[in-house]
Protein backbone atom coordinates (compact mmCIF):
# COMPACT_ATOMS: atom_id res chain seq x y z
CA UNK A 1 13.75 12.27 -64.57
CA UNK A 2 14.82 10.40 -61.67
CA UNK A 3 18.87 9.38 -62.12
CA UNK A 4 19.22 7.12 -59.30
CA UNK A 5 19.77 3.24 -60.15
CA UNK A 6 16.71 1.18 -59.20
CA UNK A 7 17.95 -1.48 -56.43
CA UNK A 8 18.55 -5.57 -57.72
CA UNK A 9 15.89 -5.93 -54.93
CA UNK A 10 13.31 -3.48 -56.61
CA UNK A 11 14.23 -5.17 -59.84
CA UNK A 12 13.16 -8.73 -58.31
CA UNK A 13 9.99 -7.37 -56.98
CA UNK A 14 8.74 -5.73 -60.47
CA UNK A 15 9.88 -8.71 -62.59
CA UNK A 16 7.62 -11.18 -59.53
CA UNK A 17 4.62 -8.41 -59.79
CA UNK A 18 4.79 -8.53 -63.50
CA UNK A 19 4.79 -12.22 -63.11
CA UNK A 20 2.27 -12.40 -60.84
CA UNK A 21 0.12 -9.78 -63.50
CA UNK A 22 0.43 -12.62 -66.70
CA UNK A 23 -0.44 -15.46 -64.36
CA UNK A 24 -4.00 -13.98 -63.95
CA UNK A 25 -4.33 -11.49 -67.21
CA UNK A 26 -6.92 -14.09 -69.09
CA UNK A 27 -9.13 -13.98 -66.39
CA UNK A 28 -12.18 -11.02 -64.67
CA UNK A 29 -11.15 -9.21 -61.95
CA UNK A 30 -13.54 -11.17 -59.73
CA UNK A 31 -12.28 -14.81 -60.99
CA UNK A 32 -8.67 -12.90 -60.31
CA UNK A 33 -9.13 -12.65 -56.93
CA UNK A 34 -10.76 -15.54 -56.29
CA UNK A 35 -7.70 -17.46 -57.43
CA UNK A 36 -5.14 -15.44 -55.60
CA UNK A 37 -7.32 -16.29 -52.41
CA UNK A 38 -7.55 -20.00 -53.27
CA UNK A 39 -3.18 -19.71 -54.05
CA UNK A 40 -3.12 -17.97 -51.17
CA UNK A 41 -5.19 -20.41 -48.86
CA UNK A 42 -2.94 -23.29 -50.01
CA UNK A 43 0.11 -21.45 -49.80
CA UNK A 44 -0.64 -21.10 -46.26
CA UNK A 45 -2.13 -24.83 -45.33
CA UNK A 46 1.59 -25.84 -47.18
CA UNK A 47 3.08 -23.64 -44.90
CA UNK A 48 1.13 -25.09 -41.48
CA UNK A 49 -0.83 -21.72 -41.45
CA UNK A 50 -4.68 -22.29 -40.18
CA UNK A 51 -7.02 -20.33 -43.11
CA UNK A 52 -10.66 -20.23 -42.17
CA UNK A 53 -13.17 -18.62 -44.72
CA UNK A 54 -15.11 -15.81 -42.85
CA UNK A 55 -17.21 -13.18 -44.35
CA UNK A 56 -14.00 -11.01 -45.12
CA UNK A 57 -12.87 -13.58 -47.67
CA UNK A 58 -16.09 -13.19 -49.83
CA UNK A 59 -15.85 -10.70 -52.41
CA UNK A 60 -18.54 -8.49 -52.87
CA UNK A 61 -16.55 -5.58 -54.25
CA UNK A 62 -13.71 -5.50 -56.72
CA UNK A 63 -11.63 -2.69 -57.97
CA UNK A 64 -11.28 -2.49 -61.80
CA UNK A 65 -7.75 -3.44 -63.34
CA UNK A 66 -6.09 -0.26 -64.10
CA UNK A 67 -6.59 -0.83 -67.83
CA UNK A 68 -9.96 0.42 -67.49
CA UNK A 69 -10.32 2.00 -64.92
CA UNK A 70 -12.48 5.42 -65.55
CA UNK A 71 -13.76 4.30 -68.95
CA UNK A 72 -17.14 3.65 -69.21
């Protein structure tokens, strides 16, 4: 078992992924994304960034949520 003391910083990160996790646990993996990319294309208009939608923003392909992944 590893005895070191986990950082305040590493602390702050898992308690914002786990956050991050609930805000989008009701919903597919495919609606999941697609709300993170419309959060993040806002997030960056608010911010003065330019977001164009190209053919890398379309999701063809999603990864399965690590709750079920490998079980058929």
């Amino acid at each position: 078992m590893n005895e070191m003391k986990e950082s305040k910083a590493m602390q702050e990160v898992r308690a914002w992924k786990a956050e991050c996790d609930a805000e989008v646990a009701h919903l597919d993996v495919a609606h999941a994304v697609r709300k993170r990319l419309a959060d993040s294309a806002k997030a960056a208009a608010q911010f003065g960034f330019r977001y164009e939608q190209t053919a890398h923003s379309q999701i063809s392909v999603v990864a399965e949520r690590k709750e079920t992944y490998g079980k058929t």
